[in-house]
C-alpha atoms as a PDB file:
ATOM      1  CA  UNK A   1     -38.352  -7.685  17.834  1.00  0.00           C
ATOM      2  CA  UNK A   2     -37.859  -5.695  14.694  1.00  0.00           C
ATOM      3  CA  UNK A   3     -35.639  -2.825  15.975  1.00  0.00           C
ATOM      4  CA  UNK A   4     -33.218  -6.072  17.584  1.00  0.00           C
ATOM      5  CA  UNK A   5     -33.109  -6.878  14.000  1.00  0.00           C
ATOM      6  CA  UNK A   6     -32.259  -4.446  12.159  1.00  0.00           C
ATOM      7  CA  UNK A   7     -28.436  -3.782  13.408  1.00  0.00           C
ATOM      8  CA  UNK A   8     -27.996  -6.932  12.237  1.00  0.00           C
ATOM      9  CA  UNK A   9     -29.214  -6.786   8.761  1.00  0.00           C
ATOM     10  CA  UNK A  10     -27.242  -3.751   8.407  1.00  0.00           C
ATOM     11  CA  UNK A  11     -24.245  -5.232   9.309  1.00  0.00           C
ATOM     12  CA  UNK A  12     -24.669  -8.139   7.416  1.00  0.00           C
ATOM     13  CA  UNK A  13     -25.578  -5.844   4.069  1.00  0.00           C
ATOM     14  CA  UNK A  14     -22.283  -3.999   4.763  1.00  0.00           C
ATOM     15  CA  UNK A  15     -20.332  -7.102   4.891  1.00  0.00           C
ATOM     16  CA  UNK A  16     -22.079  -8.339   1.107  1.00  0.00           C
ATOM     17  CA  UNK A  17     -21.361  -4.998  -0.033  1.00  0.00           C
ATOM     18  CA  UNK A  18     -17.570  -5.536   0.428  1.00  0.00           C
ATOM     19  CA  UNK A  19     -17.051  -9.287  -0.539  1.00  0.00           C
ATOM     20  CA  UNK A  20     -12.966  -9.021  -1.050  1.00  0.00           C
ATOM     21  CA  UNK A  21     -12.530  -7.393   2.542  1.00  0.00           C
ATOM     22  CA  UNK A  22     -11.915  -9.819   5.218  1.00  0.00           C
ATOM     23  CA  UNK A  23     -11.212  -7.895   8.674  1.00  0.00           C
ATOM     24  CA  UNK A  24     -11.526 -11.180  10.536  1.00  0.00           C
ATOM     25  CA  UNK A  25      -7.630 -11.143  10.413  1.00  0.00           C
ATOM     26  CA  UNK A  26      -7.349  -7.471  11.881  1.00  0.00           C
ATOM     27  CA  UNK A  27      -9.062  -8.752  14.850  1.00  0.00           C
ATOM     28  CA  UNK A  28      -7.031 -11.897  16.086  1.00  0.00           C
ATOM     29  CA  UNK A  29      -7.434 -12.283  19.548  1.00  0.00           C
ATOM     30  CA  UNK A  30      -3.223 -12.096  19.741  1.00  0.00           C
ATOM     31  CA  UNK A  31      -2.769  -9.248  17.695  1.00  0.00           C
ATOM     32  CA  UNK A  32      -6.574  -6.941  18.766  1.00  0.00           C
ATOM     33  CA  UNK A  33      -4.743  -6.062  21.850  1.00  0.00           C
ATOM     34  CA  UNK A  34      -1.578  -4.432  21.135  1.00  0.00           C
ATOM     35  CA  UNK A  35      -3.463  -2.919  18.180  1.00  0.00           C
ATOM     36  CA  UNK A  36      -6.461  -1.684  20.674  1.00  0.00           C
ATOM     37  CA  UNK A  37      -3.088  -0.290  22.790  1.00  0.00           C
ATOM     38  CA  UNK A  38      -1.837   1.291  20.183  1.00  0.00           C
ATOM     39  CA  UNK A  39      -5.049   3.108  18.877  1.00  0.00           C
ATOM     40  CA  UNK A  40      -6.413   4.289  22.842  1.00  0.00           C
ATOM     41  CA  UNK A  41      -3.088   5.514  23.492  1.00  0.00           C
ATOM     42  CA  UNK A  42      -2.344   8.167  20.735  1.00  0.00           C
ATOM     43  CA  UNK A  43      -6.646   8.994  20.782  1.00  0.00           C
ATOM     44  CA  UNK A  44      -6.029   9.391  24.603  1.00  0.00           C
ATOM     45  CA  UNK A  45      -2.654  11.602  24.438  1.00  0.00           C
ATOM     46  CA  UNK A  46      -3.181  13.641  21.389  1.00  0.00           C
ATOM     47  CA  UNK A  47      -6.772  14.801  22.604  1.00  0.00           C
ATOM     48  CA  UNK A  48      -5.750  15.565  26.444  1.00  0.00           C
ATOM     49  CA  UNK A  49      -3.125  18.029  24.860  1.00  0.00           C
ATOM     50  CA  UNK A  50      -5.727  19.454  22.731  1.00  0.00           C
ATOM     51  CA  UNK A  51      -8.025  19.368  25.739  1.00  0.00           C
ATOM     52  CA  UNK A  52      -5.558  21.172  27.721  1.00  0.00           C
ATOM     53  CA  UNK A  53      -4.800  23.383  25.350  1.00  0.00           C
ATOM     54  CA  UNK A  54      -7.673  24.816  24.024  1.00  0.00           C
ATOM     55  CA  UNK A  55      -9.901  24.852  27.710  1.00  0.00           C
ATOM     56  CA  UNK A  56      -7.274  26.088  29.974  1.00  0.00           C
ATOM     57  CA  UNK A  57      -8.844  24.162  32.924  1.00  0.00           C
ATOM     58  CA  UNK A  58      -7.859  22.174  35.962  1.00  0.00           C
ATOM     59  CA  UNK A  59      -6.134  18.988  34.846  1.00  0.00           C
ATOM     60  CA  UNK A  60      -9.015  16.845  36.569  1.00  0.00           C
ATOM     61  CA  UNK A  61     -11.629  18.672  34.200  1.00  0.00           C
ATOM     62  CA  UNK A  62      -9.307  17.832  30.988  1.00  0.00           C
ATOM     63  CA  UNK A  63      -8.756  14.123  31.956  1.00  0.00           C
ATOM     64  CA  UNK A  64     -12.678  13.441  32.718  1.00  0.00           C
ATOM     65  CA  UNK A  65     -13.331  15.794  29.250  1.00  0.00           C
ATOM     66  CA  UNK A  66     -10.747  13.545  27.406  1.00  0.00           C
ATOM     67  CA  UNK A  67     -12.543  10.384  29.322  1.00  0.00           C
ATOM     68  CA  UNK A  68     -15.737  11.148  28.262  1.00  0.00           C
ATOM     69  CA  UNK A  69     -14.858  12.979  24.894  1.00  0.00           C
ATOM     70  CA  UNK A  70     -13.379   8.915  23.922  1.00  0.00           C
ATOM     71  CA  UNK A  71     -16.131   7.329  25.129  1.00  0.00           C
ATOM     72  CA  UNK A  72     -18.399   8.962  23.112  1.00  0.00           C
ATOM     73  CA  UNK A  73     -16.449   8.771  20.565  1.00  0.00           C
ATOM     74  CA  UNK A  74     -15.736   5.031  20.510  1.00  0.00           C
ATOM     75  CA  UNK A  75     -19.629   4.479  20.704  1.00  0.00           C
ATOM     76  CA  UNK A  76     -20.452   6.478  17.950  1.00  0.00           C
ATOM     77  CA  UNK A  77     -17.765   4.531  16.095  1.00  0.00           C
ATOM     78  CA  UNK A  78     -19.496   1.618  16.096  1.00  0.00           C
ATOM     79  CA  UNK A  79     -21.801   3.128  13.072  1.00  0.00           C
ATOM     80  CA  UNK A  80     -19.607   5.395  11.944  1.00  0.00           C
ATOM     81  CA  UNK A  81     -18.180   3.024   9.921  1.00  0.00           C
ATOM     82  CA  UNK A  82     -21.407   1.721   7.868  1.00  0.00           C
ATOM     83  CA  UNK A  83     -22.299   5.827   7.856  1.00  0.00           C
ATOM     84  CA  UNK A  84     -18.918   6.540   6.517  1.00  0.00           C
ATOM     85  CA  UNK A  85     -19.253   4.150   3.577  1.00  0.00           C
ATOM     86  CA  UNK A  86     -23.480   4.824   2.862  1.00  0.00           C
ATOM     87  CA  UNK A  87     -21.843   8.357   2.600  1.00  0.00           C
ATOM     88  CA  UNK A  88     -19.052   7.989   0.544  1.00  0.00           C
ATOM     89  CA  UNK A  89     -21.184   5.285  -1.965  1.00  0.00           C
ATOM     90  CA  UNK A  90     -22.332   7.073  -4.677  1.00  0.00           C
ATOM     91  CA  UNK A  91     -19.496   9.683  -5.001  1.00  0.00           C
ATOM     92  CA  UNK A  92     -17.280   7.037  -4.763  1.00  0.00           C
ATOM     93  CA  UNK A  93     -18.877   5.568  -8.183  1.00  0.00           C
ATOM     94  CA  UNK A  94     -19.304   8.290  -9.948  1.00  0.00           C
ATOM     95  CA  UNK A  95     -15.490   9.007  -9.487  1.00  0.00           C
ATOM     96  CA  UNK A  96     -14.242   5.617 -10.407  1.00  0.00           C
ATOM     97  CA  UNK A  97     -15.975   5.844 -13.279  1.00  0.00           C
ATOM     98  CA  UNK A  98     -14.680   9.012 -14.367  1.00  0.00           C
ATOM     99  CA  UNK A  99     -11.026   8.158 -13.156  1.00  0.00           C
ATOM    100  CA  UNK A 100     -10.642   4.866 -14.119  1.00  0.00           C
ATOM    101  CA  UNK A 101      -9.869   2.954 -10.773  1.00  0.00           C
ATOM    102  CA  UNK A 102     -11.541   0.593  -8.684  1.00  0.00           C
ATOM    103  CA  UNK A 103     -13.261   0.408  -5.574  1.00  0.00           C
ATOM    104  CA  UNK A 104     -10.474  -1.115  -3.667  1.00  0.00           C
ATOM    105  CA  UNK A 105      -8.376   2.106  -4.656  1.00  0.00           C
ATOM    106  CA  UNK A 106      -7.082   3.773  -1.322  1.00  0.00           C
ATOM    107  CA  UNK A 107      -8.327   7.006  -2.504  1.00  0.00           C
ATOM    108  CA  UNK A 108     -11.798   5.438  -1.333  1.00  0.00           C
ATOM    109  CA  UNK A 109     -10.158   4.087   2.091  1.00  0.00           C
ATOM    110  CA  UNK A 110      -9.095   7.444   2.962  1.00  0.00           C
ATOM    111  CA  UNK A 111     -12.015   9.078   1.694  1.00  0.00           C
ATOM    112  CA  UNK A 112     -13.845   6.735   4.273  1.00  0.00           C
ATOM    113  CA  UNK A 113     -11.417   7.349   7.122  1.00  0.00           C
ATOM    114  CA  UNK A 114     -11.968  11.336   6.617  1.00  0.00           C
ATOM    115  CA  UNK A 115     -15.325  11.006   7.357  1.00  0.00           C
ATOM    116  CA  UNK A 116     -15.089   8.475  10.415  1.00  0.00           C
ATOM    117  CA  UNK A 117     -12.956  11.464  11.483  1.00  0.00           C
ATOM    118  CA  UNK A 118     -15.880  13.763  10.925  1.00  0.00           C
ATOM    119  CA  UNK A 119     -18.255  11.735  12.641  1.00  0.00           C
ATOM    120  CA  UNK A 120     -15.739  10.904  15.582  1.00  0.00           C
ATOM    121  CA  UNK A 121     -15.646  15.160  15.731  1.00  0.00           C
ATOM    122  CA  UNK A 122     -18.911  16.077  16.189  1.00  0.00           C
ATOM    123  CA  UNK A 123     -19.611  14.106  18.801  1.00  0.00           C
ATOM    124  CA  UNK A 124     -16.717  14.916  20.569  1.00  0.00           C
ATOM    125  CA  UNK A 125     -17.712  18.576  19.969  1.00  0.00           C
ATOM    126  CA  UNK A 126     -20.955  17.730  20.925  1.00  0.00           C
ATOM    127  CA  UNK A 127     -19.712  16.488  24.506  1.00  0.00           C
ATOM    128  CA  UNK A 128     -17.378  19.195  25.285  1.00  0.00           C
ATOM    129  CA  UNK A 129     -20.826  21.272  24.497  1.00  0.00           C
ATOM    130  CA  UNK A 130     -23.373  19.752  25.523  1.00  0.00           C
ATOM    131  CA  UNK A 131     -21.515  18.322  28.740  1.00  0.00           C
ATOM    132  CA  UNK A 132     -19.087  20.783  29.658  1.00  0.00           C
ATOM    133  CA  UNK A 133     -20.422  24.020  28.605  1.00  0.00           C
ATOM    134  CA  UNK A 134     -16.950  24.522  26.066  1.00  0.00           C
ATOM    135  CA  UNK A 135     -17.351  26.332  22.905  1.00  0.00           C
ATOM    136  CA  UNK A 136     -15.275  25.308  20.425  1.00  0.00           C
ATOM    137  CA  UNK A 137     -15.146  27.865  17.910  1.00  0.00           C
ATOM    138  CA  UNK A 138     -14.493  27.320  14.108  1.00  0.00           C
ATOM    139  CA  UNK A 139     -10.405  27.206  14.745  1.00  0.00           C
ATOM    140  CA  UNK A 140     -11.007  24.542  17.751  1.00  0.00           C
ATOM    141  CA  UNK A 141     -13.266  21.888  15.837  1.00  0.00           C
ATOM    142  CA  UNK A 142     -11.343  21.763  12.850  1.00  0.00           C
ATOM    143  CA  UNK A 143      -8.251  20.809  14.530  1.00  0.00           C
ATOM    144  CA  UNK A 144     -10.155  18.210  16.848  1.00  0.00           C
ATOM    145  CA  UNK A 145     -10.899  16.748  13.192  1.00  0.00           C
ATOM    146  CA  UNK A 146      -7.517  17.232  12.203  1.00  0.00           C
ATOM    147  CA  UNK A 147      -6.523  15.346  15.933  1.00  0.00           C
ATOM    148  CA  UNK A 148      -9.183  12.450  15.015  1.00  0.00           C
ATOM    149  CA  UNK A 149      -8.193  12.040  11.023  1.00  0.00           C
ATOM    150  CA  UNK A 150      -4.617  11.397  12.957  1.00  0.00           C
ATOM    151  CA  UNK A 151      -6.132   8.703  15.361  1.00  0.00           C
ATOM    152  CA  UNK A 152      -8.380   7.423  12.563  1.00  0.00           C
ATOM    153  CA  UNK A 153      -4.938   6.978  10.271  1.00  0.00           C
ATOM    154  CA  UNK A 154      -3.236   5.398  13.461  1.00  0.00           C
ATOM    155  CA  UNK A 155      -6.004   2.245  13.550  1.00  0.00           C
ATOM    156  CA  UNK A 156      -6.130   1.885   9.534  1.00  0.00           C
ATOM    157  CA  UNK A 157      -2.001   1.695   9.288  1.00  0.00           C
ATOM    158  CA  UNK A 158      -2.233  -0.971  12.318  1.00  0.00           C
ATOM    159  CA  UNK A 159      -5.016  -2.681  10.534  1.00  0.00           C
ATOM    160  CA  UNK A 160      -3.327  -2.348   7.482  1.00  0.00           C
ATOM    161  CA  UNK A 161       0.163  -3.476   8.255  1.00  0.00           C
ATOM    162  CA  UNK A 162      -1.044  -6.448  10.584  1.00  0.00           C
ATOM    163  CA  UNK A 163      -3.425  -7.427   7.087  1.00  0.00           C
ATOM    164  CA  UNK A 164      -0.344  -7.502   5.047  1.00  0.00           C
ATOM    165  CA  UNK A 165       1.466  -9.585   7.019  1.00  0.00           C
ATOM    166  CA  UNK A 166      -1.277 -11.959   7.653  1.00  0.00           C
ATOM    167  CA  UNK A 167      -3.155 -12.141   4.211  1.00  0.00           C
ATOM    168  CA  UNK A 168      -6.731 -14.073   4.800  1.00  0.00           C
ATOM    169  CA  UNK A 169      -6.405 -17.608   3.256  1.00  0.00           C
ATOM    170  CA  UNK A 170      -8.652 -18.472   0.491  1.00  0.00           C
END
């Protein structure tokens, strides 16, 4: 009963932590799908190139490693997010402080989005690895970060433009 309740809590901490953010609005039930379109599509193209690219296989083996490469990722991404931010807490207050800005500065959002991207990396890595038998080298995982910091900056423009359009009402 416990471990049911702890996501939860978490969640709900997460949400206190960050009173002025309200991403009901990025998650309309109109606009979640063309957004969720959006997002799978350039995750889905950019890493089959880079899956192509750097294993030189059959193109069966790159669509089931970029199938199961997203999959992974997108699960991990589901506490990536509340990682991302535990992570970037106190370095993010110890450089407002010293630089004078807030905590809704987008210095902090990207900072955030970098390491989603991290996250979102090694686990891909991880399945190419531990699933396919693919070394990546030091070259290859840096630009699968480089290919997720793209997909991560993909769903935070789409979150972000469909946000300023439709402020939350107070």
């Amino acid at each position: 009963m416990r471990g049911r309740e702890l996501l939860p809590r978490v969640l709900i901490g997460i949400c206190e932590i960050l009173p002025r953010v309200d991403v009901r609005t990025a998650y309309s039930m109109y606009y979640y799908r063309y957004f969720l379109l959006w997002v799978v599509v350039v995750g889905l193209v950019l890493k089959f190139s880079y899956v192509v690219y750097f294993t030189q296989r059959s193109w069966s083996r790159c669509i089931a490693m970029d199938m199961a490469m997203n999959a992974a990722s997108s699960l991990v991404n589901l506490i990536a997010v509340p990682v991302a931010f535990l992570v970037w807490a106190l370095p993010s207050i110890a450089l407002n402080r010293v630089f004078g800005v807030d905590a809704d500065d987008p210095v902090n959002w990207v900072a955030m989005l970098l390491i989603v991207a991290l996250i979102s990396a090694v686990s891909e890595a991880s399945v190419l690895h531990f699933g396919f038998k693919q070394r990546l080298g030091q070259k290859g995982f840096w630009l699968l970060y480089v290919a997720n910091a793209i997909c991560s900056g993909t769903a935070a423009c789409g979150m972000g433009f469909y946000m300023a359009a439709h402020p939350p009402i107070e």
